[in-house]
C-alpha atoms as a PDB file:
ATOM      1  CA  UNK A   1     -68.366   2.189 -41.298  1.00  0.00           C
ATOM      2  CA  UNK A   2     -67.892  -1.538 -41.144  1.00  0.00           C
ATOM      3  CA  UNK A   3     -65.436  -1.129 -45.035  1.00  0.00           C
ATOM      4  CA  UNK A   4     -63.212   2.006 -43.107  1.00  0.00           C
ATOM      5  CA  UNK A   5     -62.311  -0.123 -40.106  1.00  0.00           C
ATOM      6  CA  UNK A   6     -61.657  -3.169 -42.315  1.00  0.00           C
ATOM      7  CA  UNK A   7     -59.516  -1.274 -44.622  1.00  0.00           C
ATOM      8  CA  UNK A   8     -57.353   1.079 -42.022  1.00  0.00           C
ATOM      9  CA  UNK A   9     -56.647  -2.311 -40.528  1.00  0.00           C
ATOM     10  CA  UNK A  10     -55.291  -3.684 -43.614  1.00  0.00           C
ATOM     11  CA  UNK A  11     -53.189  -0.152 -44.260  1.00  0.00           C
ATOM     12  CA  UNK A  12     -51.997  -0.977 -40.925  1.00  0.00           C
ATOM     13  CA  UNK A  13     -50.588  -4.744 -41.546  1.00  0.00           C
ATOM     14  CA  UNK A  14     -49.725  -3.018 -44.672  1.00  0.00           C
ATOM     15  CA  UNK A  15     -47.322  -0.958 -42.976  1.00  0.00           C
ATOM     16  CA  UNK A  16     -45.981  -3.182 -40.136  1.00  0.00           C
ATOM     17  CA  UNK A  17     -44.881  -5.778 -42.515  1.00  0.00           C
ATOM     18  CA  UNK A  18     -43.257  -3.245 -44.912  1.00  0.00           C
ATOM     19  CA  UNK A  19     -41.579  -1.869 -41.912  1.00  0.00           C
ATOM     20  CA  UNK A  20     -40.765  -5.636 -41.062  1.00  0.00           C
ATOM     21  CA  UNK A  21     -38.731  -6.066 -44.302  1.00  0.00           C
ATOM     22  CA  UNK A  22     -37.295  -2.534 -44.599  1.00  0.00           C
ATOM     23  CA  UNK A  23     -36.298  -1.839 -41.273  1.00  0.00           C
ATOM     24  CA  UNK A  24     -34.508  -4.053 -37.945  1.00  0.00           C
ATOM     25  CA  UNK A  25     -33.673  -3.426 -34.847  1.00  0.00           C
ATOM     26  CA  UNK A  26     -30.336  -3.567 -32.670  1.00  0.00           C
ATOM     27  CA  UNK A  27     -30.171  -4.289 -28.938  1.00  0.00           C
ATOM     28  CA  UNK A  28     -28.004  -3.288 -26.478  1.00  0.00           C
ATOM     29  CA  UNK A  29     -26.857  -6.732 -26.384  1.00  0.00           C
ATOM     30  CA  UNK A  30     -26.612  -7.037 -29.641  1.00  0.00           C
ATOM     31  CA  UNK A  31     -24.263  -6.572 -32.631  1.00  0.00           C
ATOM     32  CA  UNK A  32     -25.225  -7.032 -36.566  1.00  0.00           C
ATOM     33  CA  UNK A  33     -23.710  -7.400 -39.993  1.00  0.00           C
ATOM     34  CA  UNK A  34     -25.938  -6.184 -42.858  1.00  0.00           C
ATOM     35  CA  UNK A  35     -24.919  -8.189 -46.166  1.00  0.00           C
ATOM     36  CA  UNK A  36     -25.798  -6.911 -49.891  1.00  0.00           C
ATOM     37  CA  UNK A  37     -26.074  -9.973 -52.069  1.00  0.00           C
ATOM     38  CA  UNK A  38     -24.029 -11.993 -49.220  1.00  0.00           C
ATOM     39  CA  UNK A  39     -20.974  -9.360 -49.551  1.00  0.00           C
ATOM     40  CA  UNK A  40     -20.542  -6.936 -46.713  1.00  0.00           C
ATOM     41  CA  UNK A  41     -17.959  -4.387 -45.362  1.00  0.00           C
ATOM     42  CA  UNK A  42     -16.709  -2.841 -42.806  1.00  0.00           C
ATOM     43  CA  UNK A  43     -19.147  -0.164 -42.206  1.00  0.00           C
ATOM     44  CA  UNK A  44     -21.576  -2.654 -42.961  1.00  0.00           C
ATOM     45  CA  UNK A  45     -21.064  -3.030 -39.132  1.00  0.00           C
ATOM     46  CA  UNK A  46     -23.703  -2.182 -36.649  1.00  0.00           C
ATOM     47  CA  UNK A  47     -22.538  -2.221 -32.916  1.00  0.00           C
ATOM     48  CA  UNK A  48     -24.754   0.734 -31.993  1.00  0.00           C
ATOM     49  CA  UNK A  49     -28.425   0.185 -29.803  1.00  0.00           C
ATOM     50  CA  UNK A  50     -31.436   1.423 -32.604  1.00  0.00           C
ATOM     51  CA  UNK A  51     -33.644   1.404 -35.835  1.00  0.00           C
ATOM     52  CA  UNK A  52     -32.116   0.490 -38.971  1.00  0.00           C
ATOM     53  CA  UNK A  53     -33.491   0.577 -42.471  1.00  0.00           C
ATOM     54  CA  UNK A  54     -32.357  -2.039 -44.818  1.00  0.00           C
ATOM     55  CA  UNK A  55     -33.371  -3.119 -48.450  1.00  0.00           C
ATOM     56  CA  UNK A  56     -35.371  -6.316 -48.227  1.00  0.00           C
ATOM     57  CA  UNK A  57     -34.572  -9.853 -48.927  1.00  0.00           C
ATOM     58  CA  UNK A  58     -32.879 -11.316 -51.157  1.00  0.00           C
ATOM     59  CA  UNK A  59     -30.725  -7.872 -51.579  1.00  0.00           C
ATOM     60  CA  UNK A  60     -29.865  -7.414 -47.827  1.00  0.00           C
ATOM     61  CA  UNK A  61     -29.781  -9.878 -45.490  1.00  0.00           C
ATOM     62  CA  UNK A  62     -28.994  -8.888 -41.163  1.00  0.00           C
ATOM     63  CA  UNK A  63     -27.319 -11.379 -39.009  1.00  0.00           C
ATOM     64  CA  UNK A  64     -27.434 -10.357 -35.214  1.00  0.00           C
ATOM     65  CA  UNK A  65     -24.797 -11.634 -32.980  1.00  0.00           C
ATOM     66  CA  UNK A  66     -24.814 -11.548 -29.207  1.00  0.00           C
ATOM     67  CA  UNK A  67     -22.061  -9.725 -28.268  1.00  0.00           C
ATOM     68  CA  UNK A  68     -22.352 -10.524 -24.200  1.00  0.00           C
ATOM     69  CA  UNK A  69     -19.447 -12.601 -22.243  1.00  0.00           C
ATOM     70  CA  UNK A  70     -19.436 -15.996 -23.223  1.00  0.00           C
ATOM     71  CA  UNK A  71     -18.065 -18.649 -20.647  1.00  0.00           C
ATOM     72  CA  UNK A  72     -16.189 -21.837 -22.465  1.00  0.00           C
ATOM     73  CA  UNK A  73     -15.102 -25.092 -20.595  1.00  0.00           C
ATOM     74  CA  UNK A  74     -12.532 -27.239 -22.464  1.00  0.00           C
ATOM     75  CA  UNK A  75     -12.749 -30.464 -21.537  1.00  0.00           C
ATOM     76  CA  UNK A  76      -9.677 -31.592 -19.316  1.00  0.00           C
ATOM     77  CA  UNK A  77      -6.742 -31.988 -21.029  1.00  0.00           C
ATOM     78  CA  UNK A  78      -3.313 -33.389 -20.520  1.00  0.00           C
ATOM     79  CA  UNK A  79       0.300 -32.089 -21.185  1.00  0.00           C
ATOM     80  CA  UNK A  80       3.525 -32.028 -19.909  1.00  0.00           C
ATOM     81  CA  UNK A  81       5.399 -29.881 -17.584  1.00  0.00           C
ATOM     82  CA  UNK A  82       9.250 -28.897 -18.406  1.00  0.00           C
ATOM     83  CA  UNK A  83      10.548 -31.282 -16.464  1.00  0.00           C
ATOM     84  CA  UNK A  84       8.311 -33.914 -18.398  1.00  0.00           C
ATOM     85  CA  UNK A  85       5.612 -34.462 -15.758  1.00  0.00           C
ATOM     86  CA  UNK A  86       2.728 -34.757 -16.399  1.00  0.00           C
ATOM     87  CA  UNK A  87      -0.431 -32.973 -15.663  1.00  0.00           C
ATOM     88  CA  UNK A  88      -4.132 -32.799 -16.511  1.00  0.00           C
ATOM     89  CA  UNK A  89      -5.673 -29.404 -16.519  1.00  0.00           C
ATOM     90  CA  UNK A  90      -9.279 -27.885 -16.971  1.00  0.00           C
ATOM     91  CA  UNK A  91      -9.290 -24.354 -18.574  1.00  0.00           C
ATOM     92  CA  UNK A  92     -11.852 -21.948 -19.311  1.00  0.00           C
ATOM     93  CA  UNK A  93     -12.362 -18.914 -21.154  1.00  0.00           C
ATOM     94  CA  UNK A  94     -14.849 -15.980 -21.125  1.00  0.00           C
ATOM     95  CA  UNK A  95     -15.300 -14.101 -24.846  1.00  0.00           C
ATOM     96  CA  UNK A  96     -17.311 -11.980 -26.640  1.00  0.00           C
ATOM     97  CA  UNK A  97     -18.259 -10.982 -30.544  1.00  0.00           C
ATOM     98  CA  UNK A  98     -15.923  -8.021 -31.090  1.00  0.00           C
ATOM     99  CA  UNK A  99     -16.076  -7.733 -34.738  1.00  0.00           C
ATOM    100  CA  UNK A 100     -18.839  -9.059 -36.297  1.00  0.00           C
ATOM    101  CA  UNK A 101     -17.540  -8.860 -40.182  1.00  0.00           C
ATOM    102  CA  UNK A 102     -14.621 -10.745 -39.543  1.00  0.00           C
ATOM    103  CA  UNK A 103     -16.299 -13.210 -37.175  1.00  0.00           C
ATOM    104  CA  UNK A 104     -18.931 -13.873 -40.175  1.00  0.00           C
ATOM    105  CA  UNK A 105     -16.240 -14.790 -42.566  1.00  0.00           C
ATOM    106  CA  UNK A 106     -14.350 -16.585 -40.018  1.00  0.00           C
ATOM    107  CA  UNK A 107     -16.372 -18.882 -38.568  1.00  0.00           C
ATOM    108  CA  UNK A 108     -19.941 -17.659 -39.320  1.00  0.00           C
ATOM    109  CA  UNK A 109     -21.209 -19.335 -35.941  1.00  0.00           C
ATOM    110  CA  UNK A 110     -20.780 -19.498 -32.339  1.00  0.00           C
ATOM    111  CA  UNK A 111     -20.160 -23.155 -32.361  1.00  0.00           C
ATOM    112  CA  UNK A 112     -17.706 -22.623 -34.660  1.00  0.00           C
ATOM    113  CA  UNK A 113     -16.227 -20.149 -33.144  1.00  0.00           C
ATOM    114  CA  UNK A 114     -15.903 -22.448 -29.916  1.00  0.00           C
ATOM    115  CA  UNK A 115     -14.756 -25.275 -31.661  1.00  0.00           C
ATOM    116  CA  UNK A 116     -11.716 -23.099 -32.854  1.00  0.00           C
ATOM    117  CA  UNK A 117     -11.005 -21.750 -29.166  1.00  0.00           C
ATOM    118  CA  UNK A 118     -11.049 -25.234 -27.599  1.00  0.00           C
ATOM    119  CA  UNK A 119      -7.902 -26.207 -30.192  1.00  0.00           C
ATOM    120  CA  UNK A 120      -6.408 -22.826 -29.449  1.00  0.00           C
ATOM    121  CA  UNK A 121      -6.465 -23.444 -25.798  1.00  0.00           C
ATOM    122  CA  UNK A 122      -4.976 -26.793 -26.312  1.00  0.00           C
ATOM    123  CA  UNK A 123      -2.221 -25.941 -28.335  1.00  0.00           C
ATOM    124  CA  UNK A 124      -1.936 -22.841 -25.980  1.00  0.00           C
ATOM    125  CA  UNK A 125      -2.041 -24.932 -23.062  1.00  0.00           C
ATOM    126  CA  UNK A 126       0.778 -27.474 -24.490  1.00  0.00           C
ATOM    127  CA  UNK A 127       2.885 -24.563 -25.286  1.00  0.00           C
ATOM    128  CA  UNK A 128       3.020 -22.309 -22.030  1.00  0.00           C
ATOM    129  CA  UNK A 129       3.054 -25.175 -19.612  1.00  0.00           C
ATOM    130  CA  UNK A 130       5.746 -26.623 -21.249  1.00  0.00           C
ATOM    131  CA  UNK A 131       7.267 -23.954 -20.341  1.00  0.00           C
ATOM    132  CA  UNK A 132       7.116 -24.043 -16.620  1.00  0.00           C
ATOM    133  CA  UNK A 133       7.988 -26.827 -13.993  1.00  0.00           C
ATOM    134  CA  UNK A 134       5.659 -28.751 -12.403  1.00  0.00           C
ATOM    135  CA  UNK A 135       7.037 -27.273  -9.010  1.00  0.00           C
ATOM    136  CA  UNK A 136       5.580 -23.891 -10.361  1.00  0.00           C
ATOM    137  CA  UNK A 137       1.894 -25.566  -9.898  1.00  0.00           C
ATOM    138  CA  UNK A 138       2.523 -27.562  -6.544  1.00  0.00           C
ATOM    139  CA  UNK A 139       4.627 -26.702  -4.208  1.00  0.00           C
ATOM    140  CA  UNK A 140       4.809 -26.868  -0.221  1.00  0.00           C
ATOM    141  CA  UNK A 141       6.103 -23.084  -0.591  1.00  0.00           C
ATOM    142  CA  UNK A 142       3.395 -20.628  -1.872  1.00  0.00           C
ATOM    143  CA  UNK A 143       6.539 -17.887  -3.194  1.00  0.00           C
ATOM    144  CA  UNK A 144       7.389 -20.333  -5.938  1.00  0.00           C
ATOM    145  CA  UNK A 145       3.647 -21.106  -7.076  1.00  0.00           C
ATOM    146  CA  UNK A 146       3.204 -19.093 -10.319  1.00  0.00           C
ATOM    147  CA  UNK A 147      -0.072 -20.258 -11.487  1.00  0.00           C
ATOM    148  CA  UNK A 148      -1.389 -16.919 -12.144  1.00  0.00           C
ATOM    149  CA  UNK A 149       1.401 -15.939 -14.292  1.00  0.00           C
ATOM    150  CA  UNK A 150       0.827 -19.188 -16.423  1.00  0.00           C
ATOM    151  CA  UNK A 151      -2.366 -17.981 -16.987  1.00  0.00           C
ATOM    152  CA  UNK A 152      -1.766 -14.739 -17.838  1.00  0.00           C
ATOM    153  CA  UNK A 153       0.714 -15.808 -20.225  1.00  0.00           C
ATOM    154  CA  UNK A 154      -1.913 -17.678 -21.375  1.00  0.00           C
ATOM    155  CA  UNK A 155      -4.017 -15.610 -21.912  1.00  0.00           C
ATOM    156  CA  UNK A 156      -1.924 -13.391 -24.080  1.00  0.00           C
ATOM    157  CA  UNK A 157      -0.864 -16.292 -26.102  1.00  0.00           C
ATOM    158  CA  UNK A 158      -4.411 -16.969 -27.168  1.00  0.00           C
ATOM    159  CA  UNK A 159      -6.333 -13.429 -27.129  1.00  0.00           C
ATOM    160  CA  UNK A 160      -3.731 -11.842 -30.143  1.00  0.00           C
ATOM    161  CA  UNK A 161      -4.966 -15.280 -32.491  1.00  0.00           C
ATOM    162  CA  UNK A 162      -8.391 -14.877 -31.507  1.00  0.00           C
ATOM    163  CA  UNK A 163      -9.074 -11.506 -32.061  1.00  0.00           C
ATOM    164  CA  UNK A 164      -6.969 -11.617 -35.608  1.00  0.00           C
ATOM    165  CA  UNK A 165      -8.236 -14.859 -36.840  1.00  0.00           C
ATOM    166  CA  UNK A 166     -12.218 -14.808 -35.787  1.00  0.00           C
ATOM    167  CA  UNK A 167     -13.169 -11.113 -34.961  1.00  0.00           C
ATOM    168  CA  UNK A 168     -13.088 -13.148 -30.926  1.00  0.00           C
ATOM    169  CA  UNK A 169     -11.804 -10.783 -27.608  1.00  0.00           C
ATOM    170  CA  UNK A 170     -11.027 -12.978 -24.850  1.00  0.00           C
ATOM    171  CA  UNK A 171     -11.192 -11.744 -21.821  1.00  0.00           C
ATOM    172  CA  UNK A 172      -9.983 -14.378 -18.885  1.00  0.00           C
ATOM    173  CA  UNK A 173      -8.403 -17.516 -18.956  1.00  0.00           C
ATOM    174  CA  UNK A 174      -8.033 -19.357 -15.972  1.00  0.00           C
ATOM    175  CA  UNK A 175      -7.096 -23.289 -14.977  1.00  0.00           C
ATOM    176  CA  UNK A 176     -10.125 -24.417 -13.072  1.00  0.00           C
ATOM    177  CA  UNK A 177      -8.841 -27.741 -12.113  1.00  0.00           C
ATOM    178  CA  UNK A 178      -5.195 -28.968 -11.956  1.00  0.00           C
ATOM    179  CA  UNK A 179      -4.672 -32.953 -11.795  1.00  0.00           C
ATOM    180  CA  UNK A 180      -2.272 -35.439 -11.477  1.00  0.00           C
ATOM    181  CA  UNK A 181      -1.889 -38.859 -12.006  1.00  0.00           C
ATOM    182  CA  UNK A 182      -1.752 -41.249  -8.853  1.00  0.00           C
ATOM    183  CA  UNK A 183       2.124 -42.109 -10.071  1.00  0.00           C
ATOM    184  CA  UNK A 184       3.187 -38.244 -10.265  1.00  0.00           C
ATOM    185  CA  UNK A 185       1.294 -37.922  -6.471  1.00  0.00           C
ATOM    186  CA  UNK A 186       3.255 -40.658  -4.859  1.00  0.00           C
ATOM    187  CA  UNK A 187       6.120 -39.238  -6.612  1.00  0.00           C
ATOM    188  CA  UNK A 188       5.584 -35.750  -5.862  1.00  0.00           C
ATOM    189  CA  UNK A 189       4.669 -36.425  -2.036  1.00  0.00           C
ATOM    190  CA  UNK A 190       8.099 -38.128  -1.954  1.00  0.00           C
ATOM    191  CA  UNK A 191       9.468 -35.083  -3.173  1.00  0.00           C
ATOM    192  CA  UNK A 192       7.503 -32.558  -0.555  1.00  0.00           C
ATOM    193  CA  UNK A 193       8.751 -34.744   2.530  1.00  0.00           C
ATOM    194  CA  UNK A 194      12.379 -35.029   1.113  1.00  0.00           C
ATOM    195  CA  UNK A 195      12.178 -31.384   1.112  1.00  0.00           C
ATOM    196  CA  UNK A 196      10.823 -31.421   4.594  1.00  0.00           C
ATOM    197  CA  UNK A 197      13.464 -34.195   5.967  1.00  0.00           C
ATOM    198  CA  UNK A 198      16.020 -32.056   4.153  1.00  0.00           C
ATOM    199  CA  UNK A 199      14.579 -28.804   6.176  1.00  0.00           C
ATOM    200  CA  UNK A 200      14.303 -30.502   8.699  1.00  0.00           C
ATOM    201  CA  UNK A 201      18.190 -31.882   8.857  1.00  0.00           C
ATOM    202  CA  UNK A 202      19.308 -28.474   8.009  1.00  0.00           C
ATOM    203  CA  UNK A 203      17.358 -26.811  11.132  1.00  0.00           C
ATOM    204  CA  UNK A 204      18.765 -29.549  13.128  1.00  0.00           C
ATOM    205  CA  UNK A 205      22.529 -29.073  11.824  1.00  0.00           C
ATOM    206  CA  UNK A 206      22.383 -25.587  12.389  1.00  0.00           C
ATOM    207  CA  UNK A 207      20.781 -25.366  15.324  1.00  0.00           C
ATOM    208  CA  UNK A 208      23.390 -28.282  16.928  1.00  0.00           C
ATOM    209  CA  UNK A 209      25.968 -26.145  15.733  1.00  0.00           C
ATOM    210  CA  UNK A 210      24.570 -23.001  17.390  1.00  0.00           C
ATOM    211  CA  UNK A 211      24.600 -25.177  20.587  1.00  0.00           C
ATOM    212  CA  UNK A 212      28.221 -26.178  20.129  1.00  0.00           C
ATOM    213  CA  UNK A 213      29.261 -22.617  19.704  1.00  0.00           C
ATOM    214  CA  UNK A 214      27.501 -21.232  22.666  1.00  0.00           C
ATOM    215  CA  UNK A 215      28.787 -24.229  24.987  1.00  0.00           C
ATOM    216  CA  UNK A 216      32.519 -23.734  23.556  1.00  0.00           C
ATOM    217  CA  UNK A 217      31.903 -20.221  24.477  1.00  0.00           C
ATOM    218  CA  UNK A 218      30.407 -20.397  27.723  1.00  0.00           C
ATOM    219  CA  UNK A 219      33.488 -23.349  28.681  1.00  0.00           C
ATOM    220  CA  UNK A 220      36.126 -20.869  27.543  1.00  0.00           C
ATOM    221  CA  UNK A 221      34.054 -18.047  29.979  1.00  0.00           C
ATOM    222  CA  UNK A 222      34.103 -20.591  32.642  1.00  0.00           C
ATOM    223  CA  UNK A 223      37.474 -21.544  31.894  1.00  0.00           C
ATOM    224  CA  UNK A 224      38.534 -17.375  32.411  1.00  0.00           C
ATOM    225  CA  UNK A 225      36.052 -17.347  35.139  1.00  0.00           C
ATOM    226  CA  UNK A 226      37.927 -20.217  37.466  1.00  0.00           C
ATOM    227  CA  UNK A 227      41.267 -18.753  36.216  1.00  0.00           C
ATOM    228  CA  UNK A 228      40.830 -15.335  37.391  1.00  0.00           C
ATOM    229  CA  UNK A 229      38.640 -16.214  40.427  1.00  0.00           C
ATOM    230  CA  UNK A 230      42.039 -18.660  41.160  1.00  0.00           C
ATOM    231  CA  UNK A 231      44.236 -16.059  40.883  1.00  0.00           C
ATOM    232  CA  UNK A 232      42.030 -13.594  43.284  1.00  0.00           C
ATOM    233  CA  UNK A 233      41.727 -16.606  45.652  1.00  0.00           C
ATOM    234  CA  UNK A 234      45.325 -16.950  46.016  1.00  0.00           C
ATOM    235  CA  UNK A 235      46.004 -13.185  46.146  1.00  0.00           C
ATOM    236  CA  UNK A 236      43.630 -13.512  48.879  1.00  0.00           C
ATOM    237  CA  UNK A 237      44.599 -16.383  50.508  1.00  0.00           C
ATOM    238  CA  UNK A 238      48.671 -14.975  50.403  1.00  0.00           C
ATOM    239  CA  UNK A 239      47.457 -12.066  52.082  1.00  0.00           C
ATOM    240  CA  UNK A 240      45.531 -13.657  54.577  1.00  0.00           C
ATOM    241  CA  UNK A 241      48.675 -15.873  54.913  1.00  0.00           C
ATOM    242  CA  UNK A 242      51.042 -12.845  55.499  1.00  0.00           C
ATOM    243  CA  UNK A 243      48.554 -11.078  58.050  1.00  0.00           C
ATOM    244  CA  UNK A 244      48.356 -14.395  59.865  1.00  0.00           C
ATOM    245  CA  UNK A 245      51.789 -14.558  59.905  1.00  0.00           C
ATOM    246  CA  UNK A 246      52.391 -11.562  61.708  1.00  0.00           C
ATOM    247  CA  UNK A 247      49.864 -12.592  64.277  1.00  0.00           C
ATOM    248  CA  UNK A 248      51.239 -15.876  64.609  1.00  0.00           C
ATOM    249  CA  UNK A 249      54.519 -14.092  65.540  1.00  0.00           C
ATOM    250  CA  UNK A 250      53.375 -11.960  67.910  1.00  0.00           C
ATOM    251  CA  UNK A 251      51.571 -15.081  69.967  1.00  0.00           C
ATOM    252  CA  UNK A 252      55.128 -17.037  69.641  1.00  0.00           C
ATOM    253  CA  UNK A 253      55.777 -13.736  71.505  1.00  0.00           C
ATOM    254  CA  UNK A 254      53.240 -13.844  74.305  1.00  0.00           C
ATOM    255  CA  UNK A 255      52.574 -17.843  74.969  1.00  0.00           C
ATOM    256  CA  UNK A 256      49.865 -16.663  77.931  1.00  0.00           C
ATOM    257  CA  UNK A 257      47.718 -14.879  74.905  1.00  0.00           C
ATOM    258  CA  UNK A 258      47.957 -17.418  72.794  1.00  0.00           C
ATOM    259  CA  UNK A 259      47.514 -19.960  75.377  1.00  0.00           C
ATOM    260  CA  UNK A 260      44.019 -17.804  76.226  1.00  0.00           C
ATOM    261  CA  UNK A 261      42.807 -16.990  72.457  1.00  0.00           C
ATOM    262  CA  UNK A 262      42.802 -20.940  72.086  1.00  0.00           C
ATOM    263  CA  UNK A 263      40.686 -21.069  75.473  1.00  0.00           C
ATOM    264  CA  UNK A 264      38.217 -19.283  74.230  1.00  0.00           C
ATOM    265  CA  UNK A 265      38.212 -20.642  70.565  1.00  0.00           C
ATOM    266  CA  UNK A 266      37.489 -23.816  72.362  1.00  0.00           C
ATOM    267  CA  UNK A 267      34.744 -22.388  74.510  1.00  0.00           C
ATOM    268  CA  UNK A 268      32.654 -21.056  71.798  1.00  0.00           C
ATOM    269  CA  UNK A 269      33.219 -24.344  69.472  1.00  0.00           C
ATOM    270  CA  UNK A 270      31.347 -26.036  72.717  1.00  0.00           C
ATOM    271  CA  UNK A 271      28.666 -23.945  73.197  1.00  0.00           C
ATOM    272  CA  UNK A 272      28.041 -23.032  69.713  1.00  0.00           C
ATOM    273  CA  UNK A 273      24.482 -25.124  70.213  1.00  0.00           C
ATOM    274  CA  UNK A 274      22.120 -25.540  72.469  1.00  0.00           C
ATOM    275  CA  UNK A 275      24.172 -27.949  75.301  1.00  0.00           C
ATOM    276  CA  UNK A 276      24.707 -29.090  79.619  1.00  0.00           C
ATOM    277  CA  UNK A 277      27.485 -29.020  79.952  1.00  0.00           C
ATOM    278  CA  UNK A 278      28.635 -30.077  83.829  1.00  0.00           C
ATOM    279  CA  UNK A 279      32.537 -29.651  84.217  1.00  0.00           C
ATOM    280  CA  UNK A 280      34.701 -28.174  87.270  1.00  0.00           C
ATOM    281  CA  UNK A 281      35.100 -24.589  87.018  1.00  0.00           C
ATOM    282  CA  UNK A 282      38.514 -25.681  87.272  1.00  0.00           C
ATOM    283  CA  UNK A 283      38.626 -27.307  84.253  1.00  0.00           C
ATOM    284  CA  UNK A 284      40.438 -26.040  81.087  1.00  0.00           C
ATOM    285  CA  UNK A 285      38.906 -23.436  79.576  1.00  0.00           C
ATOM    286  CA  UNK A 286      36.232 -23.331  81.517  1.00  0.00           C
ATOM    287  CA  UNK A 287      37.951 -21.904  84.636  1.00  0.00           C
ATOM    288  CA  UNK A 288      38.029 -18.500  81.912  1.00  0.00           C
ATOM    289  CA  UNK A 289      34.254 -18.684  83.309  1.00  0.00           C
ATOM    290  CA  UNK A 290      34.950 -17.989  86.924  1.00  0.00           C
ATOM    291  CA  UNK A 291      37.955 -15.493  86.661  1.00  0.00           C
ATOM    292  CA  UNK A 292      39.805 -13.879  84.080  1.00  0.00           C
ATOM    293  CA  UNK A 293      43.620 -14.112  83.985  1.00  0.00           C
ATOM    294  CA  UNK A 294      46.069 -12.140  84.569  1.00  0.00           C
ATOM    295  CA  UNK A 295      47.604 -11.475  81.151  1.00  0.00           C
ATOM    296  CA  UNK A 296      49.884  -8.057  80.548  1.00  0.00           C
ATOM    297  CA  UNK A 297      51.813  -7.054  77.428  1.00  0.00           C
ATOM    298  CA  UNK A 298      54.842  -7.796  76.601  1.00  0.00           C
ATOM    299  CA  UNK A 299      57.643  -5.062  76.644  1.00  0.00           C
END
């Protein structure tokens, strides 16, 4: 009984180990290039989850590849802007295995295969910035800021070389950091509040002209204004003028009416306020007080 166990556990090593050289497995994170005598194909390709037979080694040889997103730093870099400032920058990329036959006779490794990005995003990174102005990265007005379209441009400059060089698909690029020397900042603040002084002046002109205009308006109003009230006080005061005139006729007429309107004109300019007053009754006007006198018309 002791022999049977013995030898179905052999049979079973037996068969896990030929399975072990015949036979590999794929993950879902996984992709895998089968070689035959170190020369493989296209449909030697396996990007498929599952159980693969295989002839053993030395005829076929499996390399397995992680195909998940890959995050690469480059180390900070400097270039130049178009207008030959310049700037240090930190960019990153996230990739991923997308063919694994041409990544194996490409570069064979993902060290490799980073080492090449980092002097693609270099040269990509001296090309397309030298392209912009530095006012497209800084600038005290967001509108003109056109940092993500850098990187997208970017981005399309290094994902065609990538993918047709190495088997690589890059998937972002983005600037993490953005620096400047302490020379370009002085300079470049000196720029922002030039622009600002300049705003500012211009705000100032405009809205000092703005004032001008609406005084020169509001003095030629006023001007029209005094004119025509002028004119209406004169109209007025010739009217009033020719109905005094008539009046002042008719008491050159009748000397006793006259003589009694400027009685009582007096009167009331006395006691307009509060006032004793202790006079003769006899006394002009005041005698008006005790009778009234005898005035008729004239015929």
């Amino acid at each position: 009984m002791r022999h049977i166990a013995t030898k179905i556990f052999a049979i079973i090593i037996i068969v896990v180990l030929a399975l072990y050289l015949v036979s590999f497995q794929v993950r879902e994170t996984q992709s895998a290039l089968v070689t035959t005598f170190g020369k493989a194909t296209s449909e030697d390709e396996l990007t498929e989850a599952g159980w693969y037979l295989r002839w053993p080694v030395p005829i076929q040889r499996v390399y397995k590849f992680d195909s998940r997103l890959r995050v690469l730093e480059a180390d900070l870099g400097e270039t130049t802007t178009k207008g030959a400032v310049p700037i240090i920058v930190n960019t990153y990329v996230v990739w991923r295995i997308a063919e694994p036959l041409q990544f194996y006779n490409a570069v064979g490794t993902v060290k490799e295969a980073e080492n090449k990005l980092i002097s693609h995003i270099s040269d990509t990174q001296n090309k397309v910035i030298g392209q912009h102005y530095f006012g497209e990265f800084v600038n005290s007005d967001p509108s003109k800021i056109k940092l993500k379209q850098i990187e997208d441009e970017m981005l399309v400059d290094i994902k065609t070389v990538a993918y047709e060089n190495y088997g690589v698909e890059v998937k972002t690029l983005g600037i993490k950091q953005l620096k400047i020397s302490e020379d370009v900042s002085k300079d470049v603040f000196e720029r922002m509040k030039a622009e600002r002084n300049r705003r500012t002046e211009a705000t100032i002109a405009q809205g000092t002209a703005e004032a001008t205009r609406i005084k020169t308006d509001a003095d030629s109003k006023k001007i029209e204004l005094l004119a025509a009230a002028g004119a209406r006080a004169k109209a007025i005061r010739g009217q009033g003028d020719a109905e005094a005139a008539k009046f002042y006729k008719l008491l050159e007429e009748d000397l006793a009416l006259a003589m009694f309107l400027r009685d009582i004109e007096a009167i009331k300019k006395i006691l307009e306020k509060r006032a004793t007053v202790v006079l003769s009754t006899d006394t002009e006007p005041f005698k008006l007080l005790k009778e009234m006198p005898k005035l008729e018309p004239k015929k």
